[in-house]
PDB file of N, CA and C in Angstrom:
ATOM      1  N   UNK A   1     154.996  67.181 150.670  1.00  0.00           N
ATOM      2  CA  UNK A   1     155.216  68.594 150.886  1.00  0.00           C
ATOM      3  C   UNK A   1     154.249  69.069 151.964  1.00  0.00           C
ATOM      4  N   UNK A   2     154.691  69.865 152.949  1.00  0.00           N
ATOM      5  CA  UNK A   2     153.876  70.329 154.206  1.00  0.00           C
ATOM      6  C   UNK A   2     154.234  71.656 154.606  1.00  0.00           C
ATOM      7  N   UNK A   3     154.666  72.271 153.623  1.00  0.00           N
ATOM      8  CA  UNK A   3     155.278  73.941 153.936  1.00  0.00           C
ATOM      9  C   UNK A   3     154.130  74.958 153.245  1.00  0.00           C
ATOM     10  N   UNK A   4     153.565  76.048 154.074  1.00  0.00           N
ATOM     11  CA  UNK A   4     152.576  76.748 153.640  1.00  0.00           C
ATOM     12  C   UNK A   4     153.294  78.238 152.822  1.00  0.00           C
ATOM     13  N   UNK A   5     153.278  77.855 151.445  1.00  0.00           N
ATOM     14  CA  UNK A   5     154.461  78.666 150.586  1.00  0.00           C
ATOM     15  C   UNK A   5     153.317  79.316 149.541  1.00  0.00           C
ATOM     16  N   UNK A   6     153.547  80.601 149.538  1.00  0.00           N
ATOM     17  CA  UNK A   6     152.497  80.803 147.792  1.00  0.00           C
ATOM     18  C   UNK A   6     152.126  82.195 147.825  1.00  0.00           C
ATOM     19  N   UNK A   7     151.343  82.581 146.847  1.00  0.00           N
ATOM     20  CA  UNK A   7     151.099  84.123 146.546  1.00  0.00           C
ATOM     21  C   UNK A   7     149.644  83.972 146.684  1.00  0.00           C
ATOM     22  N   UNK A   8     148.631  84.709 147.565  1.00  0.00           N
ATOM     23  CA  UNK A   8     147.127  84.625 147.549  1.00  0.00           C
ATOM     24  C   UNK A   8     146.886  84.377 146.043  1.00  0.00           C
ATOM     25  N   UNK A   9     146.713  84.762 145.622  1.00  0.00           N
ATOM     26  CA  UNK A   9     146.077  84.773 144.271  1.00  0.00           C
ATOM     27  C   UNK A   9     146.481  83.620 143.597  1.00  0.00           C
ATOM     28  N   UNK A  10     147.150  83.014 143.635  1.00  0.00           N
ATOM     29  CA  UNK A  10     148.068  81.419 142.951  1.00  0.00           C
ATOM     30  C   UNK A  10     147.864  80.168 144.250  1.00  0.00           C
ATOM     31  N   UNK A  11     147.863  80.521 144.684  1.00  0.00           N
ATOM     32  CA  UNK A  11     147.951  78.854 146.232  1.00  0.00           C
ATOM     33  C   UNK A  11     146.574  78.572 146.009  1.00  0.00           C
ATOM     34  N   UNK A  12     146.624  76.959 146.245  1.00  0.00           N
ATOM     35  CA  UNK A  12     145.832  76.117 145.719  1.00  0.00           C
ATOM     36  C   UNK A  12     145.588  75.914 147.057  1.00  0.00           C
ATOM     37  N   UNK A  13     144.288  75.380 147.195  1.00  0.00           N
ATOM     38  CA  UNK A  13     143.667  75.422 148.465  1.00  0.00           C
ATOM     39  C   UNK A  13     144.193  74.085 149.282  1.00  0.00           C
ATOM     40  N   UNK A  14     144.737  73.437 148.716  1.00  0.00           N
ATOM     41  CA  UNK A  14     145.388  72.228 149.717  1.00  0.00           C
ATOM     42  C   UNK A  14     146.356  72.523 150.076  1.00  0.00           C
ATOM     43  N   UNK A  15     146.949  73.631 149.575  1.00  0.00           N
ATOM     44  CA  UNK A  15     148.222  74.372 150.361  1.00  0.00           C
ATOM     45  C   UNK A  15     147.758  75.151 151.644  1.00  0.00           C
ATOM     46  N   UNK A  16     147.034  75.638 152.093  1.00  0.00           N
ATOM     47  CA  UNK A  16     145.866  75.900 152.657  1.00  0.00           C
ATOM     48  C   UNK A  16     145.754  74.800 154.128  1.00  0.00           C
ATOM     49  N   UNK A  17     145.810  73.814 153.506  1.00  0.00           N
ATOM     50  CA  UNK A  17     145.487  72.627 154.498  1.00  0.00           C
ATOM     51  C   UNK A  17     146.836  72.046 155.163  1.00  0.00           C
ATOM     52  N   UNK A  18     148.014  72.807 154.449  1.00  0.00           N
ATOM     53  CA  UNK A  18     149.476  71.724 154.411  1.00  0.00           C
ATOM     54  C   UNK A  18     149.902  70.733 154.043  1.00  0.00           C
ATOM     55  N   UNK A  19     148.921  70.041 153.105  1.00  0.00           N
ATOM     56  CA  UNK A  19     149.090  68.389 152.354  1.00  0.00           C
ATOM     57  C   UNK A  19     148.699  68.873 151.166  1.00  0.00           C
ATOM     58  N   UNK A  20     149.535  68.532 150.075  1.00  0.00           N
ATOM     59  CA  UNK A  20     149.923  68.938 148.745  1.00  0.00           C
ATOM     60  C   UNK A  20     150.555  68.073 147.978  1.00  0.00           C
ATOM     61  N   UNK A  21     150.156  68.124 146.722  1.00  0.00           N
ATOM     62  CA  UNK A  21     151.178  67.280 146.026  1.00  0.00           C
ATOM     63  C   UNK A  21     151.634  68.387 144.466  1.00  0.00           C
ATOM     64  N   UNK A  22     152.089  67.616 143.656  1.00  0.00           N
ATOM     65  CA  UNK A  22     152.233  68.739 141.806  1.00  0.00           C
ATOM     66  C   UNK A  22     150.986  68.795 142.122  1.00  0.00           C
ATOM     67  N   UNK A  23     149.795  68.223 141.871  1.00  0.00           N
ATOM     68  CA  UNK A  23     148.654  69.417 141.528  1.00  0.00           C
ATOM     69  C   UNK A  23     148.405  70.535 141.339  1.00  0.00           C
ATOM     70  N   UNK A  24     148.948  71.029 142.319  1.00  0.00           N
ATOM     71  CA  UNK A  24     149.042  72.420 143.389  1.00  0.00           C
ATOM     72  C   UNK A  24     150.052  73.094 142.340  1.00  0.00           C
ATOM     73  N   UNK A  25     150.613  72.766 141.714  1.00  0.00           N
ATOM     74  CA  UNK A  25     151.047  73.525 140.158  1.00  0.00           C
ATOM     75  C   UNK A  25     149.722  73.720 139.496  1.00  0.00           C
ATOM     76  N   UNK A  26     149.563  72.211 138.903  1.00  0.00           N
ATOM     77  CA  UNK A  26     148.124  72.612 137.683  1.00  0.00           C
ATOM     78  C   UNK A  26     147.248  73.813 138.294  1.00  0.00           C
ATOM     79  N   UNK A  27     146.885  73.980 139.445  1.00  0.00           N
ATOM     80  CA  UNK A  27     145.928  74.900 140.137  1.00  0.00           C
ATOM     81  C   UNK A  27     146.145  76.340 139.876  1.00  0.00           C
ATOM     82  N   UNK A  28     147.723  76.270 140.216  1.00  0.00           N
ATOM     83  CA  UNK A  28     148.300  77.789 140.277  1.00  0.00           C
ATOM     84  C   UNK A  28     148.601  77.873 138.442  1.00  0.00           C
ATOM     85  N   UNK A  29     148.682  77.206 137.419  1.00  0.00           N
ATOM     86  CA  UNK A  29     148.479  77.443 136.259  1.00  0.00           C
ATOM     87  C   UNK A  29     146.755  77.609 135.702  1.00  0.00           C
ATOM     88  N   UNK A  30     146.007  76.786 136.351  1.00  0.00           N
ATOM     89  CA  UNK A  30     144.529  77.471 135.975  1.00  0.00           C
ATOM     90  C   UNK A  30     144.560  78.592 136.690  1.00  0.00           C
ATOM     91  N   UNK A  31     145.053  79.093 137.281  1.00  0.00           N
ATOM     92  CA  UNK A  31     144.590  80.986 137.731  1.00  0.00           C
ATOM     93  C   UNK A  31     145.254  81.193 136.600  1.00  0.00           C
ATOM     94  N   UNK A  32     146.246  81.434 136.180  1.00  0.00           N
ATOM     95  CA  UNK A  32     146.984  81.978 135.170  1.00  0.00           C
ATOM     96  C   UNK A  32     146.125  81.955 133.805  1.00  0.00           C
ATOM     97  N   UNK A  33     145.683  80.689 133.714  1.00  0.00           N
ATOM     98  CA  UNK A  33     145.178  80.855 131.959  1.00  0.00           C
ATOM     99  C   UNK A  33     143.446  81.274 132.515  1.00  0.00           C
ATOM    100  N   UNK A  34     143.424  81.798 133.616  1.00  0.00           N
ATOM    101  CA  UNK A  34     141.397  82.267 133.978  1.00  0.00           C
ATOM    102  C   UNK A  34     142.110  83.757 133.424  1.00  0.00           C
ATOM    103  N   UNK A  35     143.486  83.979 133.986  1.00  0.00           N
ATOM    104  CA  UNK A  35     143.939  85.496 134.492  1.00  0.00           C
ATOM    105  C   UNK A  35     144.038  86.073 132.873  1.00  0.00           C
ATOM    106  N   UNK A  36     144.781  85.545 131.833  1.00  0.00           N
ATOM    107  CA  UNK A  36     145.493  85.811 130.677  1.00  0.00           C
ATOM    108  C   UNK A  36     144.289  85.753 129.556  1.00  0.00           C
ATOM    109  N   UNK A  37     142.949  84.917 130.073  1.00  0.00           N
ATOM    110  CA  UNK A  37     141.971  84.877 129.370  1.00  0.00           C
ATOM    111  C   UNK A  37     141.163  86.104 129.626  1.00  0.00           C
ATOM    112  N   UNK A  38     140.998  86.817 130.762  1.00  0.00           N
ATOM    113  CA  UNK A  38     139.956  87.766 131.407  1.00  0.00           C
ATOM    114  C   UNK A  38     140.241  89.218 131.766  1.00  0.00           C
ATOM    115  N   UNK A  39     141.285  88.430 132.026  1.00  0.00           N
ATOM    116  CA  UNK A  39     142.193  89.970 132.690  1.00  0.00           C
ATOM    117  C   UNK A  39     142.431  90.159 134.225  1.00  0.00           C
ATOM    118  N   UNK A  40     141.519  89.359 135.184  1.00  0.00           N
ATOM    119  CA  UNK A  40     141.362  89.707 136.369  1.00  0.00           C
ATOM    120  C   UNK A  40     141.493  87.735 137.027  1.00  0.00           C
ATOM    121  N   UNK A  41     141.864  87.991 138.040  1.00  0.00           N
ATOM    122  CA  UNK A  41     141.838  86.476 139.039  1.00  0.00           C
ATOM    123  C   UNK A  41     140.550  85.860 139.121  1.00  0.00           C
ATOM    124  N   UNK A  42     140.709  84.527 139.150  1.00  0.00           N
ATOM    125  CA  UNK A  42     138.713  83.794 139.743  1.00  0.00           C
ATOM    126  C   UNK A  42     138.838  83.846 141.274  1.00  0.00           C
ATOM    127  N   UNK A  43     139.916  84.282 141.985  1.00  0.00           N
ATOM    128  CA  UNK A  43     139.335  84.359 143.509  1.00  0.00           C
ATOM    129  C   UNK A  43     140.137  85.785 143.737  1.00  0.00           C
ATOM    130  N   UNK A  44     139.054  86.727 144.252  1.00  0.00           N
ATOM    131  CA  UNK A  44     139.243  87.845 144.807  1.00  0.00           C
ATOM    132  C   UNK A  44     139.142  88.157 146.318  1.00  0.00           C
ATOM    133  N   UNK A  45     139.436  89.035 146.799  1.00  0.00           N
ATOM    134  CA  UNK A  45     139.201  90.084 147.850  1.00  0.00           C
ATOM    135  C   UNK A  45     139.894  91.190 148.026  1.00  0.00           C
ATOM    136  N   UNK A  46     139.721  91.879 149.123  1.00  0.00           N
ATOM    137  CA  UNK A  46     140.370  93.241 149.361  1.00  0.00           C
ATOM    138  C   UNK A  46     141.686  93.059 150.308  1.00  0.00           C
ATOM    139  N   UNK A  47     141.942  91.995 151.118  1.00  0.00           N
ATOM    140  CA  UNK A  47     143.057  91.937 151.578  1.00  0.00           C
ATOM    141  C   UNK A  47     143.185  90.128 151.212  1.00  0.00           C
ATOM    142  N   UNK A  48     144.514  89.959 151.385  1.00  0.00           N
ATOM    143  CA  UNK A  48     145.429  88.564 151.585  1.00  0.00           C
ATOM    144  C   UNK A  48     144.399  87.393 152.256  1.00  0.00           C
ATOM    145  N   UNK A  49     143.837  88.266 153.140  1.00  0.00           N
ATOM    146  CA  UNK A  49     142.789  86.975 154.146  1.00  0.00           C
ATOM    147  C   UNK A  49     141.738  86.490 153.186  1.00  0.00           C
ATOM    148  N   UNK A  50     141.625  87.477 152.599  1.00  0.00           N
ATOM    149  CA  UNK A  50     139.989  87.623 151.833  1.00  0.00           C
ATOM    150  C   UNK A  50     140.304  86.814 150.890  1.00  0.00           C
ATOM    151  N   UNK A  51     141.225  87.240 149.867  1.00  0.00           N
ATOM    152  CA  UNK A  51     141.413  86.493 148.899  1.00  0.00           C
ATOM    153  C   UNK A  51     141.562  84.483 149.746  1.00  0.00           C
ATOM    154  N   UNK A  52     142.398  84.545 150.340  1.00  0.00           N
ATOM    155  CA  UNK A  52     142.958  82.915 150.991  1.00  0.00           C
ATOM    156  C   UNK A  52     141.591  82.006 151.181  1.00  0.00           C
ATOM    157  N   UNK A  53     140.079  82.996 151.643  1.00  0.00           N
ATOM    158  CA  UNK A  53     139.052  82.479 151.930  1.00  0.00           C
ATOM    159  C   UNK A  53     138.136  82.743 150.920  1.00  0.00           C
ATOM    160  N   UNK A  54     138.863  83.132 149.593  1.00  0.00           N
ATOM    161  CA  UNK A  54     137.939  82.562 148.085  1.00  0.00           C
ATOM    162  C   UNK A  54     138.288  81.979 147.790  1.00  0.00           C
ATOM    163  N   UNK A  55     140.059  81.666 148.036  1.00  0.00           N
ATOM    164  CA  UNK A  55     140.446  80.304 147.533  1.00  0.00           C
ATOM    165  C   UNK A  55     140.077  78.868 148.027  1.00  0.00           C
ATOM    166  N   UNK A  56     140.093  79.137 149.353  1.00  0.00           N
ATOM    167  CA  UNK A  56     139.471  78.090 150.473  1.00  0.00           C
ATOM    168  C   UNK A  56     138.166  77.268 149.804  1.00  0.00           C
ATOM    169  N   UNK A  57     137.397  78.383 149.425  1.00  0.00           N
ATOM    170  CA  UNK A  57     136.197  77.869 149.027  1.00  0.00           C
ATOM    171  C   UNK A  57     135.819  77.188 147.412  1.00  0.00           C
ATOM    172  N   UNK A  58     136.771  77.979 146.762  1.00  0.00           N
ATOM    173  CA  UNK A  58     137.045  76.917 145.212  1.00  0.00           C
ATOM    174  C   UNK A  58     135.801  77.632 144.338  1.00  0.00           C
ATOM    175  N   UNK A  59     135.183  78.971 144.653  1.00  0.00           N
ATOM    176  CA  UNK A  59     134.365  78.882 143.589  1.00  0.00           C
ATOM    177  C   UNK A  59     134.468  79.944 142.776  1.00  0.00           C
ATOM    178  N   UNK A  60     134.417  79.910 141.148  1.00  0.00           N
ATOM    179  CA  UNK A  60     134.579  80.977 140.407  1.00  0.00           C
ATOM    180  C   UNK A  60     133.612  80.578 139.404  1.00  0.00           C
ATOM    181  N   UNK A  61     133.270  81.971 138.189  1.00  0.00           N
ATOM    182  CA  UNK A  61     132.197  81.759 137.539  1.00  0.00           C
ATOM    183  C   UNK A  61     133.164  82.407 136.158  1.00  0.00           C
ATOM    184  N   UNK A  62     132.765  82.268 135.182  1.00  0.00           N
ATOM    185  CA  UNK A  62     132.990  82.147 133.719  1.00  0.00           C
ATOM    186  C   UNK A  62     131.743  83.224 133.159  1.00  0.00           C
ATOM    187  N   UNK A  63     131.032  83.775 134.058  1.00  0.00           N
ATOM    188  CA  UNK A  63     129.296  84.580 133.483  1.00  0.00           C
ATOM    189  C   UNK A  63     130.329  85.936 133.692  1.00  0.00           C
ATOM    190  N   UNK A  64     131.246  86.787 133.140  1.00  0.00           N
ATOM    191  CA  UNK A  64     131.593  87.650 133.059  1.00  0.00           C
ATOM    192  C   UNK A  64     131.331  87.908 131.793  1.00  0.00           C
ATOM    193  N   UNK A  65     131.129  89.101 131.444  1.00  0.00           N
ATOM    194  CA  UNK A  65     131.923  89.558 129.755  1.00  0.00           C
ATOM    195  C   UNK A  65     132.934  88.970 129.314  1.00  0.00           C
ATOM    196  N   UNK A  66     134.050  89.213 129.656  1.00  0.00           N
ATOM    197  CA  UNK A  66     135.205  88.656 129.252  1.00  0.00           C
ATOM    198  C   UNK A  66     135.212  87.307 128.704  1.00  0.00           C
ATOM    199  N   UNK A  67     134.945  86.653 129.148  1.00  0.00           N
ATOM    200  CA  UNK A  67     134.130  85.008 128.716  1.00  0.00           C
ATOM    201  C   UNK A  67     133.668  85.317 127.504  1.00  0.00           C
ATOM    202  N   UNK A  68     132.679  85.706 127.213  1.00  0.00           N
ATOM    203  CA  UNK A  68     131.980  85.251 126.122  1.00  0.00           C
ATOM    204  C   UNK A  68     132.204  84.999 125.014  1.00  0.00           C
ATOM    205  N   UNK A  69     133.739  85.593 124.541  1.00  0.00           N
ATOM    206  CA  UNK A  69     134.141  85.179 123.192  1.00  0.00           C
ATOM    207  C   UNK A  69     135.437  83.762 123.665  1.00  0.00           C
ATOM    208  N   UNK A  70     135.302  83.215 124.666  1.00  0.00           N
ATOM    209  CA  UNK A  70     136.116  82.134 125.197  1.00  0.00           C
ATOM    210  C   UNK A  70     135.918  80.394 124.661  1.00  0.00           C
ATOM    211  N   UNK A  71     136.367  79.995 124.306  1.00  0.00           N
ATOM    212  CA  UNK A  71     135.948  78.498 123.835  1.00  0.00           C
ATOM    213  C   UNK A  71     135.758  78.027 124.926  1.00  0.00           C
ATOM    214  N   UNK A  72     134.468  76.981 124.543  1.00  0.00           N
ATOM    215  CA  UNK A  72     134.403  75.994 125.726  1.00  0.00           C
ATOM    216  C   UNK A  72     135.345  75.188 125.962  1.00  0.00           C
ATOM    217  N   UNK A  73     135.945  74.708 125.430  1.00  0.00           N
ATOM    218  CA  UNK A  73     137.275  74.034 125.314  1.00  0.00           C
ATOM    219  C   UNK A  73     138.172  74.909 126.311  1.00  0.00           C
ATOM    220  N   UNK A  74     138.390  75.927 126.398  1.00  0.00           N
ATOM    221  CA  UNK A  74     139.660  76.633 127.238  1.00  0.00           C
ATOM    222  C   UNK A  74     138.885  76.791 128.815  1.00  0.00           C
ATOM    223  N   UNK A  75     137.342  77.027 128.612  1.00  0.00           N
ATOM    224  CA  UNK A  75     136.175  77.074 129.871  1.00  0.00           C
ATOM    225  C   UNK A  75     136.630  76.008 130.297  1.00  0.00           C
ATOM    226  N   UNK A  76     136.332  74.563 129.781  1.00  0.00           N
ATOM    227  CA  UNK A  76     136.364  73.343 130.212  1.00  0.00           C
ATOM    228  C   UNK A  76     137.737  72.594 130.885  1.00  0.00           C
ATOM    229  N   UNK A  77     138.883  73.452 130.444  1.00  0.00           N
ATOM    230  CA  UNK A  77     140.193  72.787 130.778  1.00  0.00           C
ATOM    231  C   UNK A  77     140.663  73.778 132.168  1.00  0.00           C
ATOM    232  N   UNK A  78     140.052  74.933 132.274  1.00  0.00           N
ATOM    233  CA  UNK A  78     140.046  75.775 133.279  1.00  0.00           C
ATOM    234  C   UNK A  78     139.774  75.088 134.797  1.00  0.00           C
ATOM    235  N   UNK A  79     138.450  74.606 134.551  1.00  0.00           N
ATOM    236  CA  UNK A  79     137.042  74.179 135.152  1.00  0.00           C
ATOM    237  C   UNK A  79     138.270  72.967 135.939  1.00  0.00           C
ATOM    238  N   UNK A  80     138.591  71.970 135.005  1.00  0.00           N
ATOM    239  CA  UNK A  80     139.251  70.817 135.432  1.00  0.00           C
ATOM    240  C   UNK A  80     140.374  71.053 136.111  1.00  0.00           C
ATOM    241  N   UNK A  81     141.088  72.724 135.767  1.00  0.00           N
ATOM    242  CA  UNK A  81     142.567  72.663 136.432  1.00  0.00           C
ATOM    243  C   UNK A  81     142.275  73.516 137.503  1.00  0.00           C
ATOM    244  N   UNK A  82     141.059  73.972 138.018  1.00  0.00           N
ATOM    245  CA  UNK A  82     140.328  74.329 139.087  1.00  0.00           C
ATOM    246  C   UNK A  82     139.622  73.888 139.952  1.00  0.00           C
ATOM    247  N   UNK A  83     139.426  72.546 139.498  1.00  0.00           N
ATOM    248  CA  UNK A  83     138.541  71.473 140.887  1.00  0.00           C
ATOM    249  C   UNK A  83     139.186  71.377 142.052  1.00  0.00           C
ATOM    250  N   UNK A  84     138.883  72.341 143.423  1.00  0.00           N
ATOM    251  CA  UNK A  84     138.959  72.096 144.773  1.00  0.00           C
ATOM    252  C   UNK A  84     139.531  71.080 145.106  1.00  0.00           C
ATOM    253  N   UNK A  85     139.029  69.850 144.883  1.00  0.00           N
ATOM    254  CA  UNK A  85     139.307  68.323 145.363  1.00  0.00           C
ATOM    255  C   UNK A  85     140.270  68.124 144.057  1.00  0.00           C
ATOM    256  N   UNK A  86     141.777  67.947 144.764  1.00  0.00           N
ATOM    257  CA  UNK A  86     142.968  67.539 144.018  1.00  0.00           C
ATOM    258  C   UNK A  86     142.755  66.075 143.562  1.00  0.00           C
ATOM    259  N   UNK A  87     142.491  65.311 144.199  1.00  0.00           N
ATOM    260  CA  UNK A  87     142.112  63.991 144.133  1.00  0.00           C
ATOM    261  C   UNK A  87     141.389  63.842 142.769  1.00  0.00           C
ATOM    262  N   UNK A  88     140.982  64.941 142.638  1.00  0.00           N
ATOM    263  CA  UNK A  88     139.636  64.917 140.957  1.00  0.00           C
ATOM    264  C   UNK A  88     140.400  65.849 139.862  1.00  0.00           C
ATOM    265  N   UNK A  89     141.056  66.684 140.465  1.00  0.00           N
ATOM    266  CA  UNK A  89     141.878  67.680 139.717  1.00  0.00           C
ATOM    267  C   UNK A  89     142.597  67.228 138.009  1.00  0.00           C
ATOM    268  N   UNK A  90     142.421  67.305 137.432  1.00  0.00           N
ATOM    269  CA  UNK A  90     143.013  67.240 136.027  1.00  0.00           C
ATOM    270  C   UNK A  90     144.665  67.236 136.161  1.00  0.00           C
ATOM    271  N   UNK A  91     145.589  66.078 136.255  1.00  0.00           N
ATOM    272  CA  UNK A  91     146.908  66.495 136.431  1.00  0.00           C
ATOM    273  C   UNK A  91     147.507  66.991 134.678  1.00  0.00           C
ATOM    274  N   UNK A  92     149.070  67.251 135.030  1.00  0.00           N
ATOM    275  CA  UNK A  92     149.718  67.809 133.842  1.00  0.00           C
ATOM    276  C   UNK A  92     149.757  67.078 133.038  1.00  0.00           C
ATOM    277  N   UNK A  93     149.971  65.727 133.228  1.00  0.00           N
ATOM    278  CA  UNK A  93     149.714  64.532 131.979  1.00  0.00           C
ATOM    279  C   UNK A  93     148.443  64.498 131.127  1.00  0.00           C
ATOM    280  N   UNK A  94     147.278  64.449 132.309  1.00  0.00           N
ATOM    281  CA  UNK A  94     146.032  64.376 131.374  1.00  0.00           C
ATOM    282  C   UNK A  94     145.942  65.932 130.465  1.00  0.00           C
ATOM    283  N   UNK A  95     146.036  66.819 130.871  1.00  0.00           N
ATOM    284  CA  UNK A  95     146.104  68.111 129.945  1.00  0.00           C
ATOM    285  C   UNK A  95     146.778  67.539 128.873  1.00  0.00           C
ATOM    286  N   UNK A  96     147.790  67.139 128.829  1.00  0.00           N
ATOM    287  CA  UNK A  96     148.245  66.832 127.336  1.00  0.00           C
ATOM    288  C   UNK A  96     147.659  66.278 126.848  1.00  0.00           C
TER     289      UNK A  96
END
């Protein structure tokens, strides 16, 4: 896959680059379960660019409020369906 397709807030940063594989699902499902856990996205900004260059960079933190009543267990499967480097990324098989 080499087509630059996605919603800022969901595109996985190797979409980003144009070389992608499924991962790039698991990725755009860890925003979802950071989003449904917190209330708010792990990569922000004020416009489309902004956000694309928090995603770029892969980093989010769990030190909110919202967290604190969170299992490490749901922290930890987050963490894995959020690793930058797809290559290391937690695919849909291992989640099960």
């Amino acid at each position: 896959m080499h087509n630059i397709k996605g919603t800022p807030y969901y595109i996985a940063p190797e979409i980003l680059n144009g070389n992608y594989d499924e991962k790039c699902d698991v990725w755009s499902l860890g925003v979802i379960f950071y989003v449904l856990l917190c209330g708010y996205p792990p990569f922000n900004g004020s416009t489309n660019e902004e956000i694309l260059e928090s995603v770029a960079k892969g980093k989010f933190t769990f030190e909110y409020e919202s967290f604190e009543n969170v299992s490490k267990q749901a922290k930890d499967l987050i963490q894995k369906m959020l690793t930058k480097n797809f290559n290391k990324r937690i695919s849909a098989e291992e989640a099960l």
